[in-house]
Protein backbone atom coordinates (compact mmCIF):
# COMPACT_ATOMS: atom_id res chain seq x y z
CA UNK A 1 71.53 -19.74 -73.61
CA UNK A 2 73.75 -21.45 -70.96
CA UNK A 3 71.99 -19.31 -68.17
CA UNK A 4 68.65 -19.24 -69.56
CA UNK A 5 67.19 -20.67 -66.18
CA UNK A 6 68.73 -18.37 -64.30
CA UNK A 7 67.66 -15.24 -66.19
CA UNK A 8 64.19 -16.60 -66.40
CA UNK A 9 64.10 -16.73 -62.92
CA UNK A 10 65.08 -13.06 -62.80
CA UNK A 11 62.70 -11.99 -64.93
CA UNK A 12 59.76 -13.48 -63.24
CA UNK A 13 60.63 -11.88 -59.91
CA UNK A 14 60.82 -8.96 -62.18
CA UNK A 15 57.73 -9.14 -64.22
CA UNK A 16 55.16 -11.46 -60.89
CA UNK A 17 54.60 -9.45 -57.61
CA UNK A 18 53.37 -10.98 -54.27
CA UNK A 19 50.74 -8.84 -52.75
CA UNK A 20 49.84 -9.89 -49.16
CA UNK A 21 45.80 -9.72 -48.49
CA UNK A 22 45.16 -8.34 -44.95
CA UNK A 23 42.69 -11.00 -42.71
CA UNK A 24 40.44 -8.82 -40.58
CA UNK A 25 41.37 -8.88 -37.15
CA UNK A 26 39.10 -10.37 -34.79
CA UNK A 27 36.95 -8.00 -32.73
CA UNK A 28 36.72 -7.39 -28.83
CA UNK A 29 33.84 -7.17 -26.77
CA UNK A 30 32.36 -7.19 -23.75
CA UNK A 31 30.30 -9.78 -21.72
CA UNK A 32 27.03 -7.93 -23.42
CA UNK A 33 28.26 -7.91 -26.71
CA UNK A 34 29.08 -3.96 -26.84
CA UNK A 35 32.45 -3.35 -29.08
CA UNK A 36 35.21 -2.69 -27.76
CA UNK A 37 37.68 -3.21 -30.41
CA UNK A 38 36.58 -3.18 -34.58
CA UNK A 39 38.33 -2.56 -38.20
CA UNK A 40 37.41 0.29 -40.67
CA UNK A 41 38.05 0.52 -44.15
CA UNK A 42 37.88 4.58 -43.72
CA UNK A 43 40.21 7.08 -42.90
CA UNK A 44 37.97 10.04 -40.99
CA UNK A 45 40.86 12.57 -39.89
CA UNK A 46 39.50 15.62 -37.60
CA UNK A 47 36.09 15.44 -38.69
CA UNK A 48 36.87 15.61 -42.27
CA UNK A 49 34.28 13.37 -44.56
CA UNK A 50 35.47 9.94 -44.17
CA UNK A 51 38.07 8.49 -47.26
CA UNK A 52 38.12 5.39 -48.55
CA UNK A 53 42.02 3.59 -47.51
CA UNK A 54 43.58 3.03 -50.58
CA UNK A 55 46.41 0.96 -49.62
CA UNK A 56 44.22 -2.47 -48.47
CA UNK A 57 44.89 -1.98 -44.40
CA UNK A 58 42.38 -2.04 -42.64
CA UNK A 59 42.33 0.77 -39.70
CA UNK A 60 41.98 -0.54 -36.35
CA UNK A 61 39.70 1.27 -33.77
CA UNK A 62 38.49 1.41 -30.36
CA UNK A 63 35.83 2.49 -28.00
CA UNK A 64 36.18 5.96 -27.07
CA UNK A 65 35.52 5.55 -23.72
CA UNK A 66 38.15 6.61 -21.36
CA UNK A 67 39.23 3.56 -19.56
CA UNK A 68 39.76 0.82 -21.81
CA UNK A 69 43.52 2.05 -23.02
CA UNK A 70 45.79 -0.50 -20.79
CA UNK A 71 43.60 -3.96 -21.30
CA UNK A 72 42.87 -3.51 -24.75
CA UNK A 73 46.35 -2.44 -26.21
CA UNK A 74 46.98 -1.50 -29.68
CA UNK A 75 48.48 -2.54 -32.58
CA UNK A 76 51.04 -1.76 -34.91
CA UNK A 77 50.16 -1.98 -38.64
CA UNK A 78 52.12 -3.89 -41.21
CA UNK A 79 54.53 -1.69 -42.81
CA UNK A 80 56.46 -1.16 -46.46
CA UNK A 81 59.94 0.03 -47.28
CA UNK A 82 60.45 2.51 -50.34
CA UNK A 83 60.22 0.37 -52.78
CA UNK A 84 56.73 -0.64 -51.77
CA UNK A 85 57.64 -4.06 -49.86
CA UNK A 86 56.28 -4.88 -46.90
CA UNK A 87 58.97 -5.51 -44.21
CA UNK A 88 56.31 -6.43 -41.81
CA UNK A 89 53.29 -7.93 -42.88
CA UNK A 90 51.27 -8.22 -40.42
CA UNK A 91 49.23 -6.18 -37.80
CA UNK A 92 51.22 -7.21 -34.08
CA UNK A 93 49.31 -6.70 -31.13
CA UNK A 94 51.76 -4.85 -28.34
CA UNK A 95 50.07 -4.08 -25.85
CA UNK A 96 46.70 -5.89 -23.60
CA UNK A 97 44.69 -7.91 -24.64
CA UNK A 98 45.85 -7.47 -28.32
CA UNK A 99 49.39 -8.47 -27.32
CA UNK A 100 47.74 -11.23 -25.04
CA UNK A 101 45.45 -12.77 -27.42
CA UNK A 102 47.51 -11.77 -30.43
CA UNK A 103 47.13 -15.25 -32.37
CA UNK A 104 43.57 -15.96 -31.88
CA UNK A 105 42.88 -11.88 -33.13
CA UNK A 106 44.78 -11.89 -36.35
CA UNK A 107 44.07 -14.50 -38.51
CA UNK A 108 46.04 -15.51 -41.56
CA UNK A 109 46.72 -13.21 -44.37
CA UNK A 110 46.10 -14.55 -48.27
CA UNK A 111 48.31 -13.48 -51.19
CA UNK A 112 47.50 -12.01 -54.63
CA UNK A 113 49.87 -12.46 -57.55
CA UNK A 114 50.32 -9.65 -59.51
CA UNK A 115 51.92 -9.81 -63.43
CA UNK A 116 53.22 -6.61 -64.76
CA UNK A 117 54.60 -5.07 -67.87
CA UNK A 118 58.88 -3.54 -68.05
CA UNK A 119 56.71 -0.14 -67.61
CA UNK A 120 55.19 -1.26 -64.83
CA UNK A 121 51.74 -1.49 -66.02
CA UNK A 122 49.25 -4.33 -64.30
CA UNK A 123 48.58 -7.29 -66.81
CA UNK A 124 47.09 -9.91 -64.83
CA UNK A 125 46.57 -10.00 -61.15
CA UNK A 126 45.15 -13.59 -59.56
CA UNK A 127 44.26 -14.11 -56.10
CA UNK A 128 46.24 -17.20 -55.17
CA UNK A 129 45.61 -17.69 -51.45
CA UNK A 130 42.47 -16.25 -49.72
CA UNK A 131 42.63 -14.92 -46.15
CA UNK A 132 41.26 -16.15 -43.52
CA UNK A 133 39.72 -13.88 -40.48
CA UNK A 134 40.87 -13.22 -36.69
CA UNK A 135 38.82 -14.66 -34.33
CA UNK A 136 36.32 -12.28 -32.57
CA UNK A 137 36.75 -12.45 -28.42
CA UNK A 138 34.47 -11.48 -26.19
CA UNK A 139 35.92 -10.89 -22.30
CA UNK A 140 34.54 -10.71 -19.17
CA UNK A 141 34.19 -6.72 -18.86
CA UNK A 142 31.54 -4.93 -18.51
CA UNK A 143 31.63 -1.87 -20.31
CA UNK A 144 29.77 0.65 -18.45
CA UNK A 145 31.19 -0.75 -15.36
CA UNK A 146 34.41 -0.09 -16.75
CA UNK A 147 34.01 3.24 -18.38
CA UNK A 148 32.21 4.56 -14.74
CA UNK A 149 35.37 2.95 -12.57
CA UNK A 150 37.70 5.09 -14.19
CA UNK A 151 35.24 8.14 -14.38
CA UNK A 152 35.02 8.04 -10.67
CA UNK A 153 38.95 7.17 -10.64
CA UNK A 154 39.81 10.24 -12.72
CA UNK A 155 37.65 12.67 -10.57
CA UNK A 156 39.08 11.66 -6.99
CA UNK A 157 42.89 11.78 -8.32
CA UNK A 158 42.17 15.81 -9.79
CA UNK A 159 40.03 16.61 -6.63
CA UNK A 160 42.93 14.70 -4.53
CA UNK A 161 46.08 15.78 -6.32
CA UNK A 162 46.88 11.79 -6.28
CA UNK A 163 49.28 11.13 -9.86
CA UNK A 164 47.73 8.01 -10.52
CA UNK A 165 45.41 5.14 -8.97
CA UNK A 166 44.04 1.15 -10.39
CA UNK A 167 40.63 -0.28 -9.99
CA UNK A 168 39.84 -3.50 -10.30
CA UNK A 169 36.09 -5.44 -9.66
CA UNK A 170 36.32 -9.87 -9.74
CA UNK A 171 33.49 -12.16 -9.64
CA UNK A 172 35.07 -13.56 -6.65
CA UNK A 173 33.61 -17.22 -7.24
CA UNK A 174 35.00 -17.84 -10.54
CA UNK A 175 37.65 -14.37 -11.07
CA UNK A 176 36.27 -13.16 -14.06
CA UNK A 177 37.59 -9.61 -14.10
CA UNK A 178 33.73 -7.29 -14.44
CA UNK A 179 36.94 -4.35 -14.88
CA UNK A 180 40.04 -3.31 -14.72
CA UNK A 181 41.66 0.26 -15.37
CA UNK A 182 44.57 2.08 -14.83
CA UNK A 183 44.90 5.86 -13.92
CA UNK A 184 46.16 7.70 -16.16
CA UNK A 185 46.18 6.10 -19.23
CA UNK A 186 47.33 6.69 -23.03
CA UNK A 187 45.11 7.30 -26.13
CA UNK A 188 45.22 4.09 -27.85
CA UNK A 189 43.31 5.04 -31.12
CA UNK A 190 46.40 7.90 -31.42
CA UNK A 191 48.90 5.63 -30.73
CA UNK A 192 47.37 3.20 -33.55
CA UNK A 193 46.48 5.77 -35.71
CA UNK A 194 48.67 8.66 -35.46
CA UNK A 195 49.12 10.58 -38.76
CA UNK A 196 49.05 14.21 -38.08
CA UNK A 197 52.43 16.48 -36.33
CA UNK A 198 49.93 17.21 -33.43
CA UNK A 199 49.30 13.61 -32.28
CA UNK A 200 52.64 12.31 -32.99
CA UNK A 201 53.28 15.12 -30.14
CA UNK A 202 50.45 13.64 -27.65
CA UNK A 203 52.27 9.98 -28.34
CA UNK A 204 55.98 11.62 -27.52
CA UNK A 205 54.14 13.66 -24.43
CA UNK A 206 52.53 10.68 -23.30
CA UNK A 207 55.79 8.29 -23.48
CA UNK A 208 57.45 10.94 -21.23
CA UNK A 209 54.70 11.30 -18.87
CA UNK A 210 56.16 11.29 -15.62
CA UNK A 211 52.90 9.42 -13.99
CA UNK A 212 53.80 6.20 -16.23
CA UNK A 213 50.57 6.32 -18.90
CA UNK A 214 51.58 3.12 -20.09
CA UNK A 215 51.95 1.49 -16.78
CA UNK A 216 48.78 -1.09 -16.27
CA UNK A 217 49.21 -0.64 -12.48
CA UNK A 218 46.50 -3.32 -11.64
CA UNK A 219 48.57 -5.86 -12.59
CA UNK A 220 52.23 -4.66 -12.93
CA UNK A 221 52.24 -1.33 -9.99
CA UNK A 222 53.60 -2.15 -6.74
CA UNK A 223 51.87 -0.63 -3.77
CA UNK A 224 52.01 -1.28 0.17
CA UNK A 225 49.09 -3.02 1.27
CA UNK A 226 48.88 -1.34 4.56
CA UNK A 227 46.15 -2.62 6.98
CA UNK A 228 44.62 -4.93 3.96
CA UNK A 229 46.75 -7.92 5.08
CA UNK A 230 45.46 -7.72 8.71
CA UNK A 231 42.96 -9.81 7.33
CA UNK A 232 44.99 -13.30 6.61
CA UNK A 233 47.11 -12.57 9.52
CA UNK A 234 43.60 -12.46 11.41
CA UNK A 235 43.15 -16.14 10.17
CA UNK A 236 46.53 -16.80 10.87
CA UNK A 237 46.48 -16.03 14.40
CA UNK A 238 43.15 -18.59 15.04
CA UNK A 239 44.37 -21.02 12.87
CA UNK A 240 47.67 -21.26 14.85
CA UNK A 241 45.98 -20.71 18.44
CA UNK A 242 48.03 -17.75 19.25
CA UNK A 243 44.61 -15.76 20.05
CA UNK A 244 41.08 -16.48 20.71
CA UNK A 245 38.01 -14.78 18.39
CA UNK A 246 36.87 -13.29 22.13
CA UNK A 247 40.22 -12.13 23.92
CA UNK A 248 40.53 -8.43 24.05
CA UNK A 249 43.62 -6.93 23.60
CA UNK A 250 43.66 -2.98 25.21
CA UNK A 251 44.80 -0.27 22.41
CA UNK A 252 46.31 2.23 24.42
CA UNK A 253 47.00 4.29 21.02
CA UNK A 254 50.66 3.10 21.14
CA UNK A 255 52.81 -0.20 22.01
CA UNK A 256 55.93 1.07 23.99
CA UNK A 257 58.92 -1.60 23.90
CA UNK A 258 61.42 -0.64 26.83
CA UNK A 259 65.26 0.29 26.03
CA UNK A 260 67.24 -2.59 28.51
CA UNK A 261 69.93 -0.25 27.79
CA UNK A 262 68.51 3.23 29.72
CA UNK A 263 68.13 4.30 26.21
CA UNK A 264 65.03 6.33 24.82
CA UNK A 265 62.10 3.55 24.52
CA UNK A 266 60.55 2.58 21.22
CA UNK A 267 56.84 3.67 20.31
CA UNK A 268 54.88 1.48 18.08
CA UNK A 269 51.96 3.96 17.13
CA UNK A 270 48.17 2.86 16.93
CA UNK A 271 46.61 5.53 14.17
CA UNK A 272 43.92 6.10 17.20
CA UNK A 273 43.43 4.83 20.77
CA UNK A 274 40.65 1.88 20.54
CA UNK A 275 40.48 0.60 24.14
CA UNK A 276 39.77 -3.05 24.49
CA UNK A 277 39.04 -4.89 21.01
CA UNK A 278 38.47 -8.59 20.26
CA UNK A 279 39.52 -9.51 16.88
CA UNK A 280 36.01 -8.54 14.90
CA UNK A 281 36.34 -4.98 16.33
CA UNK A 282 40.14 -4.92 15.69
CA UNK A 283 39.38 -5.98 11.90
CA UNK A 284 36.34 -3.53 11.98
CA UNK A 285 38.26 -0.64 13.68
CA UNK A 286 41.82 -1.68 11.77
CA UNK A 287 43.46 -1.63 15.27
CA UNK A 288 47.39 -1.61 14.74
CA UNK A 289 47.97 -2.20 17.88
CA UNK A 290 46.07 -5.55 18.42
CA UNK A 291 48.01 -7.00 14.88
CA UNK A 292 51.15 -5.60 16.31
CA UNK A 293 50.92 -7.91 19.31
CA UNK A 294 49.41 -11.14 17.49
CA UNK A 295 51.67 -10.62 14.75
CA UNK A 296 55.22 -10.21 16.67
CA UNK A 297 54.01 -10.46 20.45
CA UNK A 298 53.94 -8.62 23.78
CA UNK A 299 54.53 -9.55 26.93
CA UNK A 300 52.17 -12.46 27.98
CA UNK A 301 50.49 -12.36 24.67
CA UNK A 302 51.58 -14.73 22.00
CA UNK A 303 52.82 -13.27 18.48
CA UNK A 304 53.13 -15.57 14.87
CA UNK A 305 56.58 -14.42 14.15
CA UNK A 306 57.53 -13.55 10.71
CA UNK A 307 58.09 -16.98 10.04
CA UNK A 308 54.35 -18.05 10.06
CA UNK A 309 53.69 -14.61 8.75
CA UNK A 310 55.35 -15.52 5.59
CA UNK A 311 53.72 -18.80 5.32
CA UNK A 312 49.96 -17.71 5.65
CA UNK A 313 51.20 -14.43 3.18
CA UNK A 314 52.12 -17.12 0.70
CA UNK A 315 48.90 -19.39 1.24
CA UNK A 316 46.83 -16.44 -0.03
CA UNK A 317 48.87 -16.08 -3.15
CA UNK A 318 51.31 -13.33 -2.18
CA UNK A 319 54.68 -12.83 -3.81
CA UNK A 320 53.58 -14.79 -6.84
CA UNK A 321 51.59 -14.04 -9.88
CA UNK A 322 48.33 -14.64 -10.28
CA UNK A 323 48.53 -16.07 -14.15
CA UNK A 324 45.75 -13.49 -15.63
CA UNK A 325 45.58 -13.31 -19.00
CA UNK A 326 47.32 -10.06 -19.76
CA UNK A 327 51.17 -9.21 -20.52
CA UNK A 328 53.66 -7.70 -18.02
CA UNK A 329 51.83 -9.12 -14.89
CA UNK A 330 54.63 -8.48 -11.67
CA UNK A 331 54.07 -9.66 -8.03
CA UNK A 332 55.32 -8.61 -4.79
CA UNK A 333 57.52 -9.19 -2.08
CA UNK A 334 56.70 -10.37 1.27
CA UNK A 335 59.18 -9.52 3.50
CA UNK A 336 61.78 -11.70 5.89
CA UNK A 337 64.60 -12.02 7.69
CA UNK A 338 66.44 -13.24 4.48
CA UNK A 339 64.71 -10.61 2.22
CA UNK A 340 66.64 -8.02 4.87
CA UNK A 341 70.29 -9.40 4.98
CA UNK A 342 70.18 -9.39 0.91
CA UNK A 343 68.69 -5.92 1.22
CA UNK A 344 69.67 -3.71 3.69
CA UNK A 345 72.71 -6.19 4.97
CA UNK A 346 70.80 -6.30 8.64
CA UNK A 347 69.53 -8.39 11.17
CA UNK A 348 66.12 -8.98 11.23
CA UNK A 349 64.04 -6.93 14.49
CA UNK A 350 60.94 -7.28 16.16
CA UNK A 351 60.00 -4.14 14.81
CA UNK A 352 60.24 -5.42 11.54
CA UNK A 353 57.63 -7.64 12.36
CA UNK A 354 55.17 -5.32 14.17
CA UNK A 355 55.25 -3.15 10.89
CA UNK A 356 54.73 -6.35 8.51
CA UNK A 357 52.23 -7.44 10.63
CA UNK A 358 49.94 -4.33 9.29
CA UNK A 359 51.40 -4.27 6.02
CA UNK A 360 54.28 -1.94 6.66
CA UNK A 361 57.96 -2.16 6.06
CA UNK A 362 58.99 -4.17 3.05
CA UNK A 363 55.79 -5.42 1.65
CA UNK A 364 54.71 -4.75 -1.79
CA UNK A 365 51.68 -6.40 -3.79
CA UNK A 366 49.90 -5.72 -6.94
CA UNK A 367 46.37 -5.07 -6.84
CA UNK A 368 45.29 -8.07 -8.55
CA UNK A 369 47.29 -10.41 -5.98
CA UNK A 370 45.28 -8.54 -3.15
CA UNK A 371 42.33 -9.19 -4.98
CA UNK A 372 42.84 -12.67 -5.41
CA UNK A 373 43.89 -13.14 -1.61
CA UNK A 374 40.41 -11.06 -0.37
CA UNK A 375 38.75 -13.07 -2.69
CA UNK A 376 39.61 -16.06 -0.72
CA UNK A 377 38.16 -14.63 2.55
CA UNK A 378 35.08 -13.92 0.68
CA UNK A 379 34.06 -17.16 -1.23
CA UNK A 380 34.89 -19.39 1.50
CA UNK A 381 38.93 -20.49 1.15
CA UNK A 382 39.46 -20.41 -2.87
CA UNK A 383 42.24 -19.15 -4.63
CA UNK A 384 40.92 -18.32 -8.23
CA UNK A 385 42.91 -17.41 -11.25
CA UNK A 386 41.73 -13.99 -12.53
CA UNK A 387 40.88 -13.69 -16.13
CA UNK A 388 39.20 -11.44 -18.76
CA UNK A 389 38.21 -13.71 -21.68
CA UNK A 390 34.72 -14.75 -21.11
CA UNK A 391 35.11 -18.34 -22.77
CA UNK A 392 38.07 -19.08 -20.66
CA UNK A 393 37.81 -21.33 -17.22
CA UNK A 394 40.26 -19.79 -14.49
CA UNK A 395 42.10 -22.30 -12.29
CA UNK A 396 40.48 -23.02 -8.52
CA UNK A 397 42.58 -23.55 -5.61
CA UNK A 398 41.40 -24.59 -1.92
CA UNK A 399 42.99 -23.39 0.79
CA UNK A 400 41.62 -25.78 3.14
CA UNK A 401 40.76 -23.22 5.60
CA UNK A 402 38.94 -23.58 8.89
CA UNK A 403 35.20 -22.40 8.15
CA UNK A 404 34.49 -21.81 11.37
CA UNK A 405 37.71 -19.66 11.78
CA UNK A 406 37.27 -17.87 8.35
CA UNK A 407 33.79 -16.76 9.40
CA UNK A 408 34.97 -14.43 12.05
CA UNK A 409 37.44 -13.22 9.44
CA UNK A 410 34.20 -12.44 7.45
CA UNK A 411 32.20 -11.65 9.99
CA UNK A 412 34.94 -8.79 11.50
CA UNK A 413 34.81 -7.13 7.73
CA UNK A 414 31.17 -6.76 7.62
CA UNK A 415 31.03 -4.94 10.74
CA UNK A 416 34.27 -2.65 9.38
CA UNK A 417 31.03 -1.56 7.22
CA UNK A 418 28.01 -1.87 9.54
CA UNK A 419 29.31 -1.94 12.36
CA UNK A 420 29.24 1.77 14.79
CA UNK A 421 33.27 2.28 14.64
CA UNK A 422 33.87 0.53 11.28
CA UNK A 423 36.01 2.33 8.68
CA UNK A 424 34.34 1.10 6.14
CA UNK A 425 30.79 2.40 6.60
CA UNK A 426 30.84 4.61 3.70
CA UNK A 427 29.81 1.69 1.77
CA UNK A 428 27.20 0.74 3.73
């Protein structure tokens, strides 16, 4: 009688159960509408006929197209301890754009009440709350596009031994992403799904895969650019005056710096002897040489120093991220005199800048930051913020470039594809 409320209490919890009622998650599409991304009430295991899920989760699934693993994640389901509580009660994105765009997907779980008898027996059940659905997305992909970059991707790195590669194609006016893949790549429907001893082996093999499956190396692999920058150092070069678009500079095949001490000289090598180039025919021909000598100097010619080098490297975007709308996105380093002494605990040489000056030595960028930076060249002097939701509005950033000076910038790459020496022409 004196602890009547109390005992009451108790035997409420006791005799009312909370259920939670699973929203639907939103689904994922592409920019056509195909899905990418959906929720099944069935369980169809190894081609068995499918079964009805009895405990009220829904299953998620996705396209079985190889490709699609690293931008459109998986989920982890909500999950009960042995008494039949759930101890997480929702589904949690962890991984793409399910991680990325987790509250928009998952919408708001309801609640049923459930009364029950000492044995255990269902009286009454009431649905107190009513769910409410995740949001259905639709991103800037295109499917086929997608599912043939990685195709083609997957075939060069068996024919080529290569352990693993990115692709990435941007609408370079406005950076939505057409697609984005990562080689190799996990199973995500396993990962989701996994229920039988052989694919909670794949999951284990996978996690251990020395080739990093569940690296997105688009946006979070670091990779030397190589002759790539030679571009923005091109533009560098006119826009400080250090070269004309018409001066030739000779490629002998090598730039030889003299030892002042009687000392063995140091070679600079060209990857092939080009003769005289002007800048187009450097660009189109990818003449080390000519970006060693506007890039650090030689003799009478005039060189940018890594000073300037670092400042036209940042105007494109470099060594910072590019804010796309996935998780884990890294950026790269740009190297410099400061970058060394905390490194290496060196002086900075004029070496070092003849190998940054064609991408060489320190430099690291992600794919999508070299994107982004290319992307300027080609739309006229516009940094744009990459992006793969299809409602979504990137930022747009002008570099204030020199149009005149950009165009032989642009006009240098075409003719690395039509032009007689380019080394680009397979894409002509």
């Amino acid at each position: 009688v004196i602890q009547g409320d109390d005992y009451r209490e108790m035997a409420d919890k006791n005799r009312l159960k909370k259920i939670p009622l699973f929203a639907l998650r939103g689904t994922i599409s592409d920019r056509s509408g195909q899905i990418l991304a959906w929720n099944s009430v069935f369980n169809n295991a190894s081609g068995t006929e499918p079964q009805k899920i009895t405990d009220d989760i829904p299953k998620r699934l996705y396209t079985e197209e190889k490709g699609f693993a690293h931008i459109l994640g998986y989920v982890t389901y909500p999950k009960r301890d042995q008494t039949g509580v759930f101890w997480q009660d929702e589904y949690l994105g962890k991984d793409g754009v399910e991680k990325q765009y987790q509250s928009e997907l998952a919408g708001i779980k309801g609640e049923r009440i459930i009364e029950v008898t000492a044995l255990h027996e269902v009286e009454s059940q009431n649905v107190v709350v009513y769910p409410t659905h995740g949001e259905n997305i639709v991103l800037t992909i295109d499917k086929n596009v997608q599912a043939k970059l990685y195709e083609r991707m997957e075939a060069l790195a068996d024919k080529a031994g290569f352990s693993g590669g990115a692709g990435v194609i941007m609408d370079v006016r406005n950076g939505e992403i057409l697609a984005l893949t990562s080689y190799p790549e996990y199973n995500n429907n396993i990962i989701t799904n996994t229920t039988t001893q052989e694919e909670k082996k794949q999951v284990a093999e996978d996690l251990l895969d020395k080739r990093g499956k569940f690296i997105n190396r688009v946006v979070s692999g670091l990779f030397t650019p190589g002759s790539t920058v030679k571009l923005f150092f091109a533009y560098a070069a006119l826009a400080e005056d250090v070269i004309t678009p018409e001066q030739n500079i000779y490629s002998s095949g090598q730039l030889v710096i003299k030892n002042k001490y009687d000392g063995p000289d140091t070679i600079f090598k060209d990857w092939k002897k080009h003769g005289y180039v002007d800048m187009r025919n450097a660009i189109a021909v990818s003449s080390d040489e000519y970006f060693y000598q506007i890039g650090g100097g030689y003799k009478d010619q005039k060189g940018l120093g890594i000073a300037r080098l670092n400042t036209y490297a940042t105007l494109f975007g470099f060594a910072t991220t590019t804010k796309i709308d996935l998780p884990g996105e890294d950026f790269g380093i740009v190297p410099s005199p400061e970058w060394k002494k905390r490194v290496f605990k060196e002086d900075w040489l004029v070496g070092n800048t003849y190998h940054s000056s064609i991408g060489q030595y320190g430099f690291q960028l992600t794919p999508l930051e070299l994107l982004r930076g290319v992307a300027a060249i080609a739309n006229g002097g516009y940094l744009v913020q990459p992006h793969v939701l299809l409602r979504s509005q990137g930022a747009s950033t002008s570099l204030q470039l020199d149009q005149k000076k950009l165009k032989v910038i642009q006009e240098g790459m075409r003719l690395a594809v039509n032009g007689e020496k380019g080394t680009g022409r397979a894409l002509n």
